[in-house]
Protein backbone atom coordinates (compact mmCIF):
# COMPACT_ATOMS: atom_id res chain seq x y z
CA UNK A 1 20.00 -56.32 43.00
CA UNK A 2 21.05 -58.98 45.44
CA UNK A 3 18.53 -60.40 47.78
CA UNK A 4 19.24 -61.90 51.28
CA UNK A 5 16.82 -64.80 53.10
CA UNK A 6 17.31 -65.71 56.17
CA UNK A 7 16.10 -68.89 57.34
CA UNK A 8 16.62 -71.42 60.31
CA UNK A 9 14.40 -69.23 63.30
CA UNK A 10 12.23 -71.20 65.57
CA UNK A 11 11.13 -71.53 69.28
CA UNK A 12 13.44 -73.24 71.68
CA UNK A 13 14.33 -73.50 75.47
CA UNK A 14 16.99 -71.76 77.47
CA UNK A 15 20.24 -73.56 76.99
CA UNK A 16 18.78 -74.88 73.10
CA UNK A 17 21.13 -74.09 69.76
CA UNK A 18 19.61 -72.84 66.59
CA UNK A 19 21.48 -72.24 63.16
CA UNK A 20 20.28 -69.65 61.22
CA UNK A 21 21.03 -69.65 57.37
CA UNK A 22 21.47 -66.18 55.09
CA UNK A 23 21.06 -67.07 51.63
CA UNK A 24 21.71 -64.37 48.78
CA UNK A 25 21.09 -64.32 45.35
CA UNK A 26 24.97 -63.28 44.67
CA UNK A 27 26.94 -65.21 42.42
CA UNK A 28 29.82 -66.97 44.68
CA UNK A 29 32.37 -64.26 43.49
CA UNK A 30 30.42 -61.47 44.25
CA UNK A 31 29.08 -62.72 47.43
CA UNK A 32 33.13 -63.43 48.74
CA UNK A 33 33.95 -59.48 48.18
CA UNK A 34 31.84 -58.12 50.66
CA UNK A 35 32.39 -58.11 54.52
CA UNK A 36 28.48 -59.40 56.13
CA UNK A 37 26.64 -59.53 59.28
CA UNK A 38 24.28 -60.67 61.46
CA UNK A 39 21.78 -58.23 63.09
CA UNK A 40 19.24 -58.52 65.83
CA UNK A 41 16.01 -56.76 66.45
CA UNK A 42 14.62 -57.16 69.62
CA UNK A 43 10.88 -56.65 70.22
CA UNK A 44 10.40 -52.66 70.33
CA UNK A 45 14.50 -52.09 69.52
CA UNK A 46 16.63 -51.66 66.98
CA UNK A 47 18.38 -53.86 64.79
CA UNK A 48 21.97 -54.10 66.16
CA UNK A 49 25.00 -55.74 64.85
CA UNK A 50 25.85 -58.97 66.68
CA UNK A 51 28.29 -60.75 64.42
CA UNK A 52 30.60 -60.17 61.73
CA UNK A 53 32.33 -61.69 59.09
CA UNK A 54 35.21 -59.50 56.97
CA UNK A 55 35.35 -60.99 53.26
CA UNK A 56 39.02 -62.68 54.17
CA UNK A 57 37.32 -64.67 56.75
CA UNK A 58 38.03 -62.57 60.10
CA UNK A 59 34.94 -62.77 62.72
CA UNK A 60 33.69 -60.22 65.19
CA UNK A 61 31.33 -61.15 67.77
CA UNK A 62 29.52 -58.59 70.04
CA UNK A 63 30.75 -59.32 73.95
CA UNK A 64 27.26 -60.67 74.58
CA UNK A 65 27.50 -63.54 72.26
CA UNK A 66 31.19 -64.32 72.51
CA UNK A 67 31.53 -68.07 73.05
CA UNK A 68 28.11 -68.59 72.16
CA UNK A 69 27.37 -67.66 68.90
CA UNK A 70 29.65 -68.92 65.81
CA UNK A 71 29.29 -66.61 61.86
CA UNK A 72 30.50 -68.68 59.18
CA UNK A 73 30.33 -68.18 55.33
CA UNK A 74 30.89 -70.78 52.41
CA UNK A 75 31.67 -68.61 49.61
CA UNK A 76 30.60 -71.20 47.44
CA UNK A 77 27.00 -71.46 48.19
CA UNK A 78 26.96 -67.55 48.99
CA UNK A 79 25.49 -68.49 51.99
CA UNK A 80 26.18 -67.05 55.50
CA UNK A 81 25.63 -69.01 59.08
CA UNK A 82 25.32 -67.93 62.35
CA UNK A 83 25.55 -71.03 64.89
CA UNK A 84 24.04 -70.12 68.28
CA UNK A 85 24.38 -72.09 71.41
CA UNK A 86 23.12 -71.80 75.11
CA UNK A 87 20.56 -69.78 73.58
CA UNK A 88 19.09 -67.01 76.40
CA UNK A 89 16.07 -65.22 76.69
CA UNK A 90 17.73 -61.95 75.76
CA UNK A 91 18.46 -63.57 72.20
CA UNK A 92 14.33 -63.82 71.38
CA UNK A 93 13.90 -61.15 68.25
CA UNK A 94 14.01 -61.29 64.94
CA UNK A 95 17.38 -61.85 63.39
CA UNK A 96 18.77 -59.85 59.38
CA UNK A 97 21.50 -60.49 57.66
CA UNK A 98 23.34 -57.86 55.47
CA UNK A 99 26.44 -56.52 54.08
CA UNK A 100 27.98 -54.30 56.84
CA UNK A 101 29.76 -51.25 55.11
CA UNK A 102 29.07 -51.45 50.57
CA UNK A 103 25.67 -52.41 50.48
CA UNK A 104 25.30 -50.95 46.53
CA UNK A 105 23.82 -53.50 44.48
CA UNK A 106 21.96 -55.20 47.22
CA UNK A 107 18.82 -55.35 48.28
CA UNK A 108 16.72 -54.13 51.14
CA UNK A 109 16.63 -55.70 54.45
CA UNK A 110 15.13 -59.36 54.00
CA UNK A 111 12.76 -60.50 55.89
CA UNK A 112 14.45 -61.37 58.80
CA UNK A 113 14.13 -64.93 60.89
CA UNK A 114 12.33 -64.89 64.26
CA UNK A 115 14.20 -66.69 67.36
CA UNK A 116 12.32 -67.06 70.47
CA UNK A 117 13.65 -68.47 73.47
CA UNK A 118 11.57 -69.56 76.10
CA UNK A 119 12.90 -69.16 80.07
């Protein structure tokens, strides 16, 4: 099965940028095929879908993020990226990345990457 790492968390200000990294253990073909996400856990919630990318490249972003955040893939590396900017307090929680519709032949959810953002 395919496993997912996400990397790049940390503890910033209000205002800081963070890039967060979602490494998988796909070959490059395999990892281009599927259409992947970003997800964010809040302490006490529920993971929730923040950002999207479709495997031909097309992004979604969630209105909260719009402008701020940035998903990016290189097929290549079968990496994912998720570039956030004017980081706010309401972006502290633990950030997954995952396929978001086939998820056969992957994984569980990795560990997940903690982002705290201090007012």
């Amino acid at each position: 099965q395919v496993r997912l790492v996400e990397s790049g968390g940390g503890l910033v200000q209000a205002g800081g940028s963070l890039r967060l990294s979602c490494a998988t253990s796909a070959s490059g073909i395999t990892f281009a095929r599927y259409d992947l996400g970003w997800y964010h856990q809040r302490p006490g919630g529920q993971r929730e879908l923040v950002a999207e990318i479709t495997a031909i490249g097309t992004t979604v972003l969630v209105d909260s993020v719009k402008g701020r955040f940035t998903i990016s893939r290189d097929n290549t590396k079968a990496t994912m990226y998720l570039q956030m900017k004017s980081l706010k307090p309401e972006d502290t929680g633990v950030y997954y990345c995952r396929p978001t519709a086939d998820t056969s032949g992957w994984a569980g959810w990795g560990p997940g990457t903690q982002v705290t953002v201090s007012s």
